[in-house]
PDB file of N, CA and C in Angstrom:
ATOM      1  N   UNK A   1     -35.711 -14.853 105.518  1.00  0.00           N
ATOM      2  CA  UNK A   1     -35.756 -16.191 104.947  1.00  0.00           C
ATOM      3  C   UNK A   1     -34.936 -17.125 105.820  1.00  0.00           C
ATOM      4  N   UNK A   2     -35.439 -18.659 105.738  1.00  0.00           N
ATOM      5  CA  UNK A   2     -34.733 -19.062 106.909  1.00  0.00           C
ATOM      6  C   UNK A   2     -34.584 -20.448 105.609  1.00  0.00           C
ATOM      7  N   UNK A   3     -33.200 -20.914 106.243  1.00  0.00           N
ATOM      8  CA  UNK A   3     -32.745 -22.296 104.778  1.00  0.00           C
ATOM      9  C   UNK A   3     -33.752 -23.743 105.545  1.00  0.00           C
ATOM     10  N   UNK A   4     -34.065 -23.519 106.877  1.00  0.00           N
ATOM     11  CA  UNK A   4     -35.030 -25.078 106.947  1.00  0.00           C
ATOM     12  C   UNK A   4     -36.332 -25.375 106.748  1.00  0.00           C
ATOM     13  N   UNK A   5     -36.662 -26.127 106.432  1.00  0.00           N
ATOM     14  CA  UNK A   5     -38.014 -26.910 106.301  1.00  0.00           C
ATOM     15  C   UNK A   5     -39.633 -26.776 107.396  1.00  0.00           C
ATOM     16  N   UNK A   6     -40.141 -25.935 107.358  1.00  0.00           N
ATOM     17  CA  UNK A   6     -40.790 -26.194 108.423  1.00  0.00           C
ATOM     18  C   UNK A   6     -42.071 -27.061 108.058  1.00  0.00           C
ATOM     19  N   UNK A   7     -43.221 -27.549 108.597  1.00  0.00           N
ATOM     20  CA  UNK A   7     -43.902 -28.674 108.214  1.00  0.00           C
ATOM     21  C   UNK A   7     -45.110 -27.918 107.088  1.00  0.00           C
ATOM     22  N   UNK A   8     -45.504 -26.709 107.755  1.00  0.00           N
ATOM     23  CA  UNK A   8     -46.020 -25.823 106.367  1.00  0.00           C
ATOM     24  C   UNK A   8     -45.160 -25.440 105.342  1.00  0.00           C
ATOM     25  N   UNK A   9     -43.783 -25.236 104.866  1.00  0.00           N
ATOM     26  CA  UNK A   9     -43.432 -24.841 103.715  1.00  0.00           C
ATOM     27  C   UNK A   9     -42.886 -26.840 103.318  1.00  0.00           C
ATOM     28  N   UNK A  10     -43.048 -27.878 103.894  1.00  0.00           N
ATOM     29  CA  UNK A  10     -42.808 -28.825 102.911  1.00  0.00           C
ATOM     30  C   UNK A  10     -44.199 -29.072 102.480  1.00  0.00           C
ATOM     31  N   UNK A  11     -45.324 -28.814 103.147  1.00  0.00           N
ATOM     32  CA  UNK A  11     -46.745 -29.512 102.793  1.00  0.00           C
ATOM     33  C   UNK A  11     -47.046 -28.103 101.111  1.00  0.00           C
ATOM     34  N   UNK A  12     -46.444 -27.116 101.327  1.00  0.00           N
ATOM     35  CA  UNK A  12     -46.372 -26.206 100.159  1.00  0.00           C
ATOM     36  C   UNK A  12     -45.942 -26.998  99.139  1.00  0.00           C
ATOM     37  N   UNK A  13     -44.635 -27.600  99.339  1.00  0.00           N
ATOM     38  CA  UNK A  13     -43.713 -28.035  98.559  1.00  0.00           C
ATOM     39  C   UNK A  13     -44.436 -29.560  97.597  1.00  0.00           C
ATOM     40  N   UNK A  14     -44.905 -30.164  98.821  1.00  0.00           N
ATOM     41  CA  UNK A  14     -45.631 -31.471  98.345  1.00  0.00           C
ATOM     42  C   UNK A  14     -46.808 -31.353  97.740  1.00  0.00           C
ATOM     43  N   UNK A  15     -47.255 -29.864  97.597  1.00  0.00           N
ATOM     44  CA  UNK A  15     -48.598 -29.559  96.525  1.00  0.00           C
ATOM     45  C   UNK A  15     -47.883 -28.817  95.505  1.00  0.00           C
ATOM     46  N   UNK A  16     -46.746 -28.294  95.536  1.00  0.00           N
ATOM     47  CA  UNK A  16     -46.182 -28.138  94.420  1.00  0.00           C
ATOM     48  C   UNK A  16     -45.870 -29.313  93.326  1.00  0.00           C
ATOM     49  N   UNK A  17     -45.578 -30.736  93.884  1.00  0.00           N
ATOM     50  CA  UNK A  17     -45.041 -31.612  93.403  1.00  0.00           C
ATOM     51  C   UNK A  17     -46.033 -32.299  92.792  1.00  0.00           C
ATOM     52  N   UNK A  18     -47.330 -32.371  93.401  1.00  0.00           N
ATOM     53  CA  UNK A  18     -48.287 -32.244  92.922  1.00  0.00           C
ATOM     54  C   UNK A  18     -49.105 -31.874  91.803  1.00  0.00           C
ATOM     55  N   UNK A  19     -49.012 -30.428  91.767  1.00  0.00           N
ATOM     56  CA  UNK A  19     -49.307 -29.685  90.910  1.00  0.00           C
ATOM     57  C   UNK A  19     -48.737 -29.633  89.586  1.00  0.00           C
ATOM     58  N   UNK A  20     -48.101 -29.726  90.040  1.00  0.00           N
ATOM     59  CA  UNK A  20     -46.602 -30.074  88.773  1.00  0.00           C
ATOM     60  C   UNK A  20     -46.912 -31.361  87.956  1.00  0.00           C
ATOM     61  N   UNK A  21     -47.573 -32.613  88.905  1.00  0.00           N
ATOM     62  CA  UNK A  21     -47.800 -33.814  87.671  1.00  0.00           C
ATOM     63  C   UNK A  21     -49.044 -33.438  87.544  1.00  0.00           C
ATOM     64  N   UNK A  22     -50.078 -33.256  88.010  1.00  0.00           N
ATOM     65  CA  UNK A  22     -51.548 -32.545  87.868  1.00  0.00           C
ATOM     66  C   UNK A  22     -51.065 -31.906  86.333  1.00  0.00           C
ATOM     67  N   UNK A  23     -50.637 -31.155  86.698  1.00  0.00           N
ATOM     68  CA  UNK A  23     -50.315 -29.819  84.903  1.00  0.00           C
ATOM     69  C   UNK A  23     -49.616 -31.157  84.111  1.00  0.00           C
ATOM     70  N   UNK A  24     -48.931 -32.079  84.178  1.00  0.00           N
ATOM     71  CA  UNK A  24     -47.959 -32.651  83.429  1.00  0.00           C
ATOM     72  C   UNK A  24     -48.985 -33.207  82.788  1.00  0.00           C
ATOM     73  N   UNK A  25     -49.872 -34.025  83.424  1.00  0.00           N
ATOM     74  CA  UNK A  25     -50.776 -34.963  83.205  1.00  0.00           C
ATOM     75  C   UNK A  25     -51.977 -34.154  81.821  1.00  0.00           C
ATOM     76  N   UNK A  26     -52.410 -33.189  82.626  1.00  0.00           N
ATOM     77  CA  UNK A  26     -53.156 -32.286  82.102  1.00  0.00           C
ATOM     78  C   UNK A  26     -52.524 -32.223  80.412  1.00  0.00           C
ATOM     79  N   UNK A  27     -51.222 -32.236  80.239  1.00  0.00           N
ATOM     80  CA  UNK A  27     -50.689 -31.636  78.948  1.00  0.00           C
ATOM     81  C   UNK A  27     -50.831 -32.860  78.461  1.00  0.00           C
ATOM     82  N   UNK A  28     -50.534 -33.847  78.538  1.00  0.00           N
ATOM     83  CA  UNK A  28     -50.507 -35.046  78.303  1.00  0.00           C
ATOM     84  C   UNK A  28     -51.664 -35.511  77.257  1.00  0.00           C
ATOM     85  N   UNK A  29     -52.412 -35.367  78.497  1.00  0.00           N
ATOM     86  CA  UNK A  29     -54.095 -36.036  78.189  1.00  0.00           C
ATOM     87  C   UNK A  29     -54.341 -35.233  76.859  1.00  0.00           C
ATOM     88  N   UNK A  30     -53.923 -33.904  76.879  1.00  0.00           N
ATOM     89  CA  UNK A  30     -54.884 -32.756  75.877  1.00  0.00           C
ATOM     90  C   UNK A  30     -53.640 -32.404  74.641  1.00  0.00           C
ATOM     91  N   UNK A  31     -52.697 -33.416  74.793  1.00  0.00           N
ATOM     92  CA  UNK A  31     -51.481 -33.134  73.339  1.00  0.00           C
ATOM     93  C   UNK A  31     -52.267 -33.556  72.016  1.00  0.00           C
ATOM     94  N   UNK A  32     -52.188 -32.171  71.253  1.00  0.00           N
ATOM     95  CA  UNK A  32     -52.732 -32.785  70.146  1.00  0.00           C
ATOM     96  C   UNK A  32     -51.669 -31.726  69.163  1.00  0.00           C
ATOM     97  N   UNK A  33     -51.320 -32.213  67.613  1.00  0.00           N
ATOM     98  CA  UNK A  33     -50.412 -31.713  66.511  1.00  0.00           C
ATOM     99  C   UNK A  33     -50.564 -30.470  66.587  1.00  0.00           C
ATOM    100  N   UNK A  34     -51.768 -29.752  66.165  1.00  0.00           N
ATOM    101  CA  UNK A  34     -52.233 -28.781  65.804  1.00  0.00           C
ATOM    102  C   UNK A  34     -52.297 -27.877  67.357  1.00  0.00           C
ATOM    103  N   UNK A  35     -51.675 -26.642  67.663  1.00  0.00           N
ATOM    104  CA  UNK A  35     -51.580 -25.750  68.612  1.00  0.00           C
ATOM    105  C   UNK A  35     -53.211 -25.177  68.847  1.00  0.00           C
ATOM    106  N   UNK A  36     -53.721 -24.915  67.827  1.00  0.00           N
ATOM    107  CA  UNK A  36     -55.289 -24.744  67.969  1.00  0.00           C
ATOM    108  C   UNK A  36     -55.847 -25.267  68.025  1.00  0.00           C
ATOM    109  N   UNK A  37     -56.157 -26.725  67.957  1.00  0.00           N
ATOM    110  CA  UNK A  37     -56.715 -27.879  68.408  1.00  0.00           C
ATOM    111  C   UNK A  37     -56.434 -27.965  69.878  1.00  0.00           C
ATOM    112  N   UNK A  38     -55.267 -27.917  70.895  1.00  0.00           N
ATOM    113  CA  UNK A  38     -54.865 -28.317  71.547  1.00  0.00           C
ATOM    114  C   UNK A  38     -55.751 -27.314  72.497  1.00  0.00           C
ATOM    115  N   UNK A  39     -55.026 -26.028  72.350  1.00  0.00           N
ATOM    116  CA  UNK A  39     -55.718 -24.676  73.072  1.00  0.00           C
ATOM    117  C   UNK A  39     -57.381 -24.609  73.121  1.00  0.00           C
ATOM    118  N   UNK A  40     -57.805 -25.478  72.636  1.00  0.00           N
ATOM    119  CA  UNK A  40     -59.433 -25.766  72.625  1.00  0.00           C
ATOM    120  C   UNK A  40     -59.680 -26.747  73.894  1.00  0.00           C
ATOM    121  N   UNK A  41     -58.778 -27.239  73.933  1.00  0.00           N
ATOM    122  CA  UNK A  41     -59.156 -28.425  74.832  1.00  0.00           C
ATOM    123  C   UNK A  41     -59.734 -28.075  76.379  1.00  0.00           C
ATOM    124  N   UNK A  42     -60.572 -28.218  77.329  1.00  0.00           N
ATOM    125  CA  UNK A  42     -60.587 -27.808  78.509  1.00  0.00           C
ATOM    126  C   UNK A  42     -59.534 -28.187  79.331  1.00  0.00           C
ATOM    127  N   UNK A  43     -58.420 -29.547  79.349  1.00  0.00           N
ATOM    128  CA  UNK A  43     -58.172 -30.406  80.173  1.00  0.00           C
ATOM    129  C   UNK A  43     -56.343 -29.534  79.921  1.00  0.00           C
ATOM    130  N   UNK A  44     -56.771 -28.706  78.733  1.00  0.00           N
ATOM    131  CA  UNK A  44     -54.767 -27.905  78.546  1.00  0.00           C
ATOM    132  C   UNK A  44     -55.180 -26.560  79.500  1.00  0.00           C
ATOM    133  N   UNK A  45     -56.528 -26.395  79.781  1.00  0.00           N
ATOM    134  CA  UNK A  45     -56.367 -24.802  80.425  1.00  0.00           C
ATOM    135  C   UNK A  45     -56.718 -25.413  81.775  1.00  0.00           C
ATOM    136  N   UNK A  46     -57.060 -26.535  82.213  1.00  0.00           N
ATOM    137  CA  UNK A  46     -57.083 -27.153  83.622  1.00  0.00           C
ATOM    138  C   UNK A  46     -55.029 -26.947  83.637  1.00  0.00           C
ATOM    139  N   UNK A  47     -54.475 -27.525  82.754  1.00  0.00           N
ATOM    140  CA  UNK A  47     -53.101 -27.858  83.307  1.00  0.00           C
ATOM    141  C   UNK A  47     -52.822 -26.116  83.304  1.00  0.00           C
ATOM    142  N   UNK A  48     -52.720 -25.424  82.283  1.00  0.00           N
ATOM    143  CA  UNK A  48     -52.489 -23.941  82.904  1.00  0.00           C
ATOM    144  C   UNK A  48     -53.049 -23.187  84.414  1.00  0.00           C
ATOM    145  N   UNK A  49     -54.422 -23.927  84.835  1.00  0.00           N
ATOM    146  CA  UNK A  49     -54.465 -23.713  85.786  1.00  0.00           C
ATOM    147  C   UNK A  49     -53.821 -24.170  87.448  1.00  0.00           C
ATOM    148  N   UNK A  50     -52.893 -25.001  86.601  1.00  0.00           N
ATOM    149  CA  UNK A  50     -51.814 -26.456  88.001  1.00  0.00           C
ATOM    150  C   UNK A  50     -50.838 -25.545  88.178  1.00  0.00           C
ATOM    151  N   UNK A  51     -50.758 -24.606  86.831  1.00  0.00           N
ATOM    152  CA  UNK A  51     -49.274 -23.855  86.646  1.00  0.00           C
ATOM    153  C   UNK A  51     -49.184 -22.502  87.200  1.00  0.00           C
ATOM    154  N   UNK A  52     -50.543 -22.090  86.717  1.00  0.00           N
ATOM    155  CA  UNK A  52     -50.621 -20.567  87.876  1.00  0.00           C
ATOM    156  C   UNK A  52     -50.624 -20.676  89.232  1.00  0.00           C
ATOM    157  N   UNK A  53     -51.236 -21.670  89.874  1.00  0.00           N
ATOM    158  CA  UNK A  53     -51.403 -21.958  91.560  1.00  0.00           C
ATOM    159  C   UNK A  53     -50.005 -22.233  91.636  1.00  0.00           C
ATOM    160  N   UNK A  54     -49.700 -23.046  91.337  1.00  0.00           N
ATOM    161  CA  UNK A  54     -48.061 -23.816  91.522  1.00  0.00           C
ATOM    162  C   UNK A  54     -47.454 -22.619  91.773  1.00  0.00           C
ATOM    163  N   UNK A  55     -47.285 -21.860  90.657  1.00  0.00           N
ATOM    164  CA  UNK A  55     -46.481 -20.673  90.314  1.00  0.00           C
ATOM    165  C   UNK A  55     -46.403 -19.529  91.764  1.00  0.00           C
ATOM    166  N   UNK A  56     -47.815 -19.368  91.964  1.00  0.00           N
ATOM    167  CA  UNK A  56     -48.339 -18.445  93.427  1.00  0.00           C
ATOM    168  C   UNK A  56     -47.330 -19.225  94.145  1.00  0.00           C
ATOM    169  N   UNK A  57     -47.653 -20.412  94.889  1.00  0.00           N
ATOM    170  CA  UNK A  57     -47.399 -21.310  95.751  1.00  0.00           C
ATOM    171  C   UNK A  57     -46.171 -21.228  95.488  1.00  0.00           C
ATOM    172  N   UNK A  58     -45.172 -21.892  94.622  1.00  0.00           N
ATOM    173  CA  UNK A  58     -43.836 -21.304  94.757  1.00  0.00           C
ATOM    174  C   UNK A  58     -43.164 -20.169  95.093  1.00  0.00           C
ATOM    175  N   UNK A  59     -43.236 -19.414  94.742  1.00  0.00           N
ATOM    176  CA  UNK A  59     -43.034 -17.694  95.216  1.00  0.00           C
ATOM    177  C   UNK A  59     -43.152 -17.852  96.541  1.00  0.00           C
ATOM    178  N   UNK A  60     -44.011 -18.188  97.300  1.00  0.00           N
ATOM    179  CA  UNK A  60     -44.674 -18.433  98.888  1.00  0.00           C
ATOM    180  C   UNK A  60     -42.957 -19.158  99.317  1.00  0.00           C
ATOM    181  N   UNK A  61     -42.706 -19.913  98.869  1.00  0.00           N
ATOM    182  CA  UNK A  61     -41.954 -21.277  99.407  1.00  0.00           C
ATOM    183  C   UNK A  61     -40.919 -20.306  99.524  1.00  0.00           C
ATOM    184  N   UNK A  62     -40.262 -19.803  97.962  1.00  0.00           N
ATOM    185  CA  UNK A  62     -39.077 -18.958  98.246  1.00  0.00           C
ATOM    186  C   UNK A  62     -38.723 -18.133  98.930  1.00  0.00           C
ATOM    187  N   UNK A  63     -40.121 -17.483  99.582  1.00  0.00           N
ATOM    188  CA  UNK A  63     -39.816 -16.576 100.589  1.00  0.00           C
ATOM    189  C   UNK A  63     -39.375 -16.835 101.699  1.00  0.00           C
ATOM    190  N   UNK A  64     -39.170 -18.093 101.946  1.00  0.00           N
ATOM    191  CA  UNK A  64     -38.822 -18.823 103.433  1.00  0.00           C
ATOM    192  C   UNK A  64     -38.311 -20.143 103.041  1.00  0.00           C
ATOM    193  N   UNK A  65     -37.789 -20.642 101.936  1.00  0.00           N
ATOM    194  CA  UNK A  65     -36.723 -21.497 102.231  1.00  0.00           C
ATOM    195  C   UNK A  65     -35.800 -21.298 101.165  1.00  0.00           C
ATOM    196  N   UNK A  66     -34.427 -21.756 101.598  1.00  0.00           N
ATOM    197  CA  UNK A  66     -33.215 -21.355 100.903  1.00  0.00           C
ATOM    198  C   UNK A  66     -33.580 -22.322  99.300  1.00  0.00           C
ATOM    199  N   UNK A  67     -33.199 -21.477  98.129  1.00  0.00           N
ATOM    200  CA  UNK A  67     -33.616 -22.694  96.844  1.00  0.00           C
ATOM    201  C   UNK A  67     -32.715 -23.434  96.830  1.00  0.00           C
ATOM    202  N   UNK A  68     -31.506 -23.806  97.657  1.00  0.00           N
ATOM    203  CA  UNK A  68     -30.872 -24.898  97.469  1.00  0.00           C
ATOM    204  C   UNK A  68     -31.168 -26.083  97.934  1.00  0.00           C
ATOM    205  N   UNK A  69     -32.055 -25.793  98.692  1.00  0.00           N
ATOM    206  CA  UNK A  69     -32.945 -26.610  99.427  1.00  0.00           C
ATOM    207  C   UNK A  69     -34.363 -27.428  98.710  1.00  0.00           C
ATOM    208  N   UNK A  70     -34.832 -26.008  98.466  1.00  0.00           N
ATOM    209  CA  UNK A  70     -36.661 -26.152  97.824  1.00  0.00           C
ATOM    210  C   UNK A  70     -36.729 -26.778  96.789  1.00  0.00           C
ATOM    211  N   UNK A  71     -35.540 -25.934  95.604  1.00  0.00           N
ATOM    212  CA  UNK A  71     -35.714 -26.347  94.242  1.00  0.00           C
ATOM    213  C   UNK A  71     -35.263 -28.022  94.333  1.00  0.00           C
ATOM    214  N   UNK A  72     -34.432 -29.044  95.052  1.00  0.00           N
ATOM    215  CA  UNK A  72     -34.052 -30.127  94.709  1.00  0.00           C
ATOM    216  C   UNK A  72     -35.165 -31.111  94.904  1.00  0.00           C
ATOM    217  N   UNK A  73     -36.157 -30.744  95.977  1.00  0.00           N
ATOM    218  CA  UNK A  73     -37.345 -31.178  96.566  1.00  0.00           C
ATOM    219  C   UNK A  73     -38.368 -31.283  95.251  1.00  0.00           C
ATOM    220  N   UNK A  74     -38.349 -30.347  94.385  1.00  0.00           N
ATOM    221  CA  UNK A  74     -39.235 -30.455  93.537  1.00  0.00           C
ATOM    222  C   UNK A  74     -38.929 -31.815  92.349  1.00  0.00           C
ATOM    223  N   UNK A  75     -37.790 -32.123  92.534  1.00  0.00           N
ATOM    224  CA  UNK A  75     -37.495 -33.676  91.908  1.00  0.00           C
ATOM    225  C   UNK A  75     -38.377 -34.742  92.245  1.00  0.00           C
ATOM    226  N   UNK A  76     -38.804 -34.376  92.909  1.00  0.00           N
ATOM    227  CA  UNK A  76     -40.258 -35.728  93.600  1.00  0.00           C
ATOM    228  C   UNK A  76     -40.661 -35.608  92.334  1.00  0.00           C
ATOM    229  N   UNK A  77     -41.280 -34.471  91.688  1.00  0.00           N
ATOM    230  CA  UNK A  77     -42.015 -34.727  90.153  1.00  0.00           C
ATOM    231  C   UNK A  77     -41.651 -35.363  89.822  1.00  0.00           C
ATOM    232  N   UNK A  78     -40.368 -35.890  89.325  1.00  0.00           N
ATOM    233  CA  UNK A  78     -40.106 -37.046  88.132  1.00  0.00           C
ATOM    234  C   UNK A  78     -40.522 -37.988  88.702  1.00  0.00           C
ATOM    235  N   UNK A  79     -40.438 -38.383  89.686  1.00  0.00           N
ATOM    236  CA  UNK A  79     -41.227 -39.568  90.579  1.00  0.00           C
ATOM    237  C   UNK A  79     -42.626 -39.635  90.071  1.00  0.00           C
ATOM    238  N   UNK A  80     -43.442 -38.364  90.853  1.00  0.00           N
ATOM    239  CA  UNK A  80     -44.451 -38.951  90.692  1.00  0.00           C
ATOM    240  C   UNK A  80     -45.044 -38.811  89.583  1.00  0.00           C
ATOM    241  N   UNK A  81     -44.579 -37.951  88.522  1.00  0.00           N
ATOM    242  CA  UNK A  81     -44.644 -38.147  86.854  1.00  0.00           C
ATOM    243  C   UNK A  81     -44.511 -39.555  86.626  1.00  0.00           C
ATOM    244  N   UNK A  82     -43.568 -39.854  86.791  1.00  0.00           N
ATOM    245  CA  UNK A  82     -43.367 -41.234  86.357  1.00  0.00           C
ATOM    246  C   UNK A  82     -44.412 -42.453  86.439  1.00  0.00           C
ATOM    247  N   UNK A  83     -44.734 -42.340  87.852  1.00  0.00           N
ATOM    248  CA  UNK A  83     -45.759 -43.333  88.270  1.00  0.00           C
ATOM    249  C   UNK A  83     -46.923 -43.221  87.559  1.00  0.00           C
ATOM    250  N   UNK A  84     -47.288 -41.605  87.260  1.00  0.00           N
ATOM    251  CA  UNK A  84     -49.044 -41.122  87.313  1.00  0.00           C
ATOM    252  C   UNK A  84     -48.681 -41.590  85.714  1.00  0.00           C
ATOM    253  N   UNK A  85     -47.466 -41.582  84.754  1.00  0.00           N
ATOM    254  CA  UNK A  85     -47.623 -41.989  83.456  1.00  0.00           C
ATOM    255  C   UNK A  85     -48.071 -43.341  83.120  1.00  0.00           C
ATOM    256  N   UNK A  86     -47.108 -44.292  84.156  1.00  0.00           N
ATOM    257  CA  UNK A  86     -47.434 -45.385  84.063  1.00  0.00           C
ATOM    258  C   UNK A  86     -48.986 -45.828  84.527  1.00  0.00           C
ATOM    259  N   UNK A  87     -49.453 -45.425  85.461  1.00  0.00           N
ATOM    260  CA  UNK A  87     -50.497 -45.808  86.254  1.00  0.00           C
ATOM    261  C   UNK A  87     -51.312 -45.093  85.140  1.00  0.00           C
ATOM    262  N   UNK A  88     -51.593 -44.156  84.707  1.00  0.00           N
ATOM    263  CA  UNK A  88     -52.835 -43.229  83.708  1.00  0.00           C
ATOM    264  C   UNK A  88     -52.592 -43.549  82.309  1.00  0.00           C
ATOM    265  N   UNK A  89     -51.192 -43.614  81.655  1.00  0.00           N
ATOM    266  CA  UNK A  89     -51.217 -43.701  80.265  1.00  0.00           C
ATOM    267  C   UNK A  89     -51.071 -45.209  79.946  1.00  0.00           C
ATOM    268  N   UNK A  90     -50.666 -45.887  81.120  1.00  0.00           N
ATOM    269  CA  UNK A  90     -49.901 -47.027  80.718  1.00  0.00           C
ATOM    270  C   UNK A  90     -48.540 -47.019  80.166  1.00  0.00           C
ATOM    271  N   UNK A  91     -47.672 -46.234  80.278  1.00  0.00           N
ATOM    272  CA  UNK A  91     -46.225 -46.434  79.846  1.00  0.00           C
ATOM    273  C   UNK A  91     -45.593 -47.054  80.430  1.00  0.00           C
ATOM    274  N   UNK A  92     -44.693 -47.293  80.225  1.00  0.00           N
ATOM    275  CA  UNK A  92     -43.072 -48.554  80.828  1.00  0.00           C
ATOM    276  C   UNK A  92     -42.404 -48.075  81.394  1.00  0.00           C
ATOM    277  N   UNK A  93     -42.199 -48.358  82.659  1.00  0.00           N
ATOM    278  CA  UNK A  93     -41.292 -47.939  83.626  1.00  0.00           C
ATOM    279  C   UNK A  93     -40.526 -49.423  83.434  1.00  0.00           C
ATOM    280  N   UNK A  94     -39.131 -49.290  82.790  1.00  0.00           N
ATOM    281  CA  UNK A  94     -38.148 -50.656  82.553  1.00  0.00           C
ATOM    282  C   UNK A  94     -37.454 -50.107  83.707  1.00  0.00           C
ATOM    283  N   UNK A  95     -36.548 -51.893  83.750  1.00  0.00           N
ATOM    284  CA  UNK A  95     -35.245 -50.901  85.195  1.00  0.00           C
ATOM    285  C   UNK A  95     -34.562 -50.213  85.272  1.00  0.00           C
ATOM    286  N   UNK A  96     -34.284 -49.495  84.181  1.00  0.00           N
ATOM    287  CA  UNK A  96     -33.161 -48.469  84.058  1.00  0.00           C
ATOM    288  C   UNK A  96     -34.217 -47.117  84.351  1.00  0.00           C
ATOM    289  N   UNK A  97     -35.237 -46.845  84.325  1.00  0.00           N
ATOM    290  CA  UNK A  97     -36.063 -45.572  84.644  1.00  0.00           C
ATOM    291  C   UNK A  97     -36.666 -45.829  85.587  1.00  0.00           C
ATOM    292  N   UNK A  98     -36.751 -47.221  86.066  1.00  0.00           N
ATOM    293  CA  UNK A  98     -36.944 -47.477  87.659  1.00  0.00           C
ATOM    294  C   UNK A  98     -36.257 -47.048  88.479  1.00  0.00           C
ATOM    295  N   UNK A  99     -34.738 -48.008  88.433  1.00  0.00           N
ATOM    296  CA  UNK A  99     -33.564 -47.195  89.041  1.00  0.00           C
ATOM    297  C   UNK A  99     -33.350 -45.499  88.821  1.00  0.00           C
ATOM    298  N   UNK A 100     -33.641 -44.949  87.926  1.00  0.00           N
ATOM    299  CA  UNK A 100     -32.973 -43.484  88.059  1.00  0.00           C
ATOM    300  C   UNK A 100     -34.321 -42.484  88.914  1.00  0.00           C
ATOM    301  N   UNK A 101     -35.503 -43.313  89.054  1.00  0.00           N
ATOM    302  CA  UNK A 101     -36.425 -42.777  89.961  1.00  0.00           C
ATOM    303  C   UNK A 101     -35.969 -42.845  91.394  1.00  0.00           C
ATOM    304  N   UNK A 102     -35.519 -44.184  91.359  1.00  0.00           N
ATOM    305  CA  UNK A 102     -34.704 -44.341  93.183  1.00  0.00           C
ATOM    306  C   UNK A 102     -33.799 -43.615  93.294  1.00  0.00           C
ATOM    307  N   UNK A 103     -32.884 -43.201  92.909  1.00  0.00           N
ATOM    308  CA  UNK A 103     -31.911 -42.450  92.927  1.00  0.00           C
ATOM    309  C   UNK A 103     -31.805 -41.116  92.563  1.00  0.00           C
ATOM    310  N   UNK A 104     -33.271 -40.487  92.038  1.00  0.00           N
ATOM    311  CA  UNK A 104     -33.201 -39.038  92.004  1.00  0.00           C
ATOM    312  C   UNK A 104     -33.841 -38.855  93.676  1.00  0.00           C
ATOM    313  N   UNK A 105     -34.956 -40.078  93.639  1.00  0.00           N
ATOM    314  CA  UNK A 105     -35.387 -39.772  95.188  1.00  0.00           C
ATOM    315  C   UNK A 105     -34.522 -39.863  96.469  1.00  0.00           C
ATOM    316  N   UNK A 106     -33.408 -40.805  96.230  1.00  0.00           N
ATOM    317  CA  UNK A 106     -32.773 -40.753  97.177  1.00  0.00           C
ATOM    318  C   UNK A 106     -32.042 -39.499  97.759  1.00  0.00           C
ATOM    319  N   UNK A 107     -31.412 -39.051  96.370  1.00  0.00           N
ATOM    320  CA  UNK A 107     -31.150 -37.728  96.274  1.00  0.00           C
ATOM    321  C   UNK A 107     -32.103 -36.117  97.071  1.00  0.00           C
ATOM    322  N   UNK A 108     -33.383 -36.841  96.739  1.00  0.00           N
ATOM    323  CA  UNK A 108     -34.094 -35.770  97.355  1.00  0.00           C
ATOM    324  C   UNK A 108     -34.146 -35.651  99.123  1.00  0.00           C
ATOM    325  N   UNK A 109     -33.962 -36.904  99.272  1.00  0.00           N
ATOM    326  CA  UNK A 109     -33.870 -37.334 100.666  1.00  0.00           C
ATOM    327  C   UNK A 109     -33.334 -36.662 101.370  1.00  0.00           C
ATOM    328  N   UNK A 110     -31.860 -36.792 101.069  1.00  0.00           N
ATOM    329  CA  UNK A 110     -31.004 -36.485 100.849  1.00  0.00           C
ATOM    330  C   UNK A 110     -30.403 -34.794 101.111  1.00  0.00           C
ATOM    331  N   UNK A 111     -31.012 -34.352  99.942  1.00  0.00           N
ATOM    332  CA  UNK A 111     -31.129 -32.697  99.973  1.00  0.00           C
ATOM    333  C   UNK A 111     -32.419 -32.401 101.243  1.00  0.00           C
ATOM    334  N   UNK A 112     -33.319 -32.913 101.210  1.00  0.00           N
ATOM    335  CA  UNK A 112     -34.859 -32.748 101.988  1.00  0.00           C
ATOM    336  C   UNK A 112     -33.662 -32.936 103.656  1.00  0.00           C
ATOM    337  N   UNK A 113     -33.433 -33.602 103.734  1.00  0.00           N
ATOM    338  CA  UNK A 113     -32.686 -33.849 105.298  1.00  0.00           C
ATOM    339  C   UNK A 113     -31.902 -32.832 106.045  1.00  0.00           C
ATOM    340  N   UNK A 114     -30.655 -32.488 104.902  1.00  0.00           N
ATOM    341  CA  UNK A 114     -30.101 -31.198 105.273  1.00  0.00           C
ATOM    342  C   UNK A 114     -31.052 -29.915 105.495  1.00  0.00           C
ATOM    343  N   UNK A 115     -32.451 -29.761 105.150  1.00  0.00           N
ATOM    344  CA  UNK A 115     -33.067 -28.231 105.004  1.00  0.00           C
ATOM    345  C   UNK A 115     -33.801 -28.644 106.396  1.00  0.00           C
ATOM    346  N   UNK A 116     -33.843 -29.672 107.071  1.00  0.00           N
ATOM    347  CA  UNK A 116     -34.378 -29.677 108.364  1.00  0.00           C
ATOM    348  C   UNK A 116     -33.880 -29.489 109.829  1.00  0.00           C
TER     349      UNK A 116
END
């Protein structure tokens, strides 16, 4: 295992981050009260399917980069959660969840810089 970044384990990483709002989204769209209602839905076993690839695909990553590294990278999700909520559901991104998006990303930067 090696702790840096090479351009195939971040393009892993950036379909992890991916995948991750893909499934988020997926749960989203298909939330319904009732657990058996929900489990009917096609669009909750699409997001189980964001979660098994992801899942593969992670394992891959860990094998070759340090998780002090990988795991902080995966903070892009709240990012792009954030956006795909606003942009798909229409929710409110006010400035206070604006700002803490800049600043988890900066953070990722941040961590993402040192693993290179």
């Amino acid at each position: 295992m090696t702790t840096g970044l090479t351009a195939w384990t971040f393009a892993i990483i950036a379909f992890c981050v991916l995948a991750e709002t893909g499934r988020e989204l997926c749960f989203k769209h298909g939330a319904a009260s009732a657990l058996l209602e929900t489990l009917q839905k096609p669009v909750i076993w699409l997001g189980i399917v964001f979660w098994a690839v992801e899942l593969v695909m992670w394992t891959r990553v860990l094998e070759q980069v340090a998780l002090s590294v990988a795991f902080p990278l995966m903070a892009l999700s709240y990012a792009a959660i954030g956006f795909a909520g606003a942009a798909i559901f229409k929710e409110t991104i006010n400035l206070r969840h604006a700002l803490g998006i800049v600043l988890v990303t900066a953070g990722v930067v941040c961590v993402g810089a040192t693993g290179l």
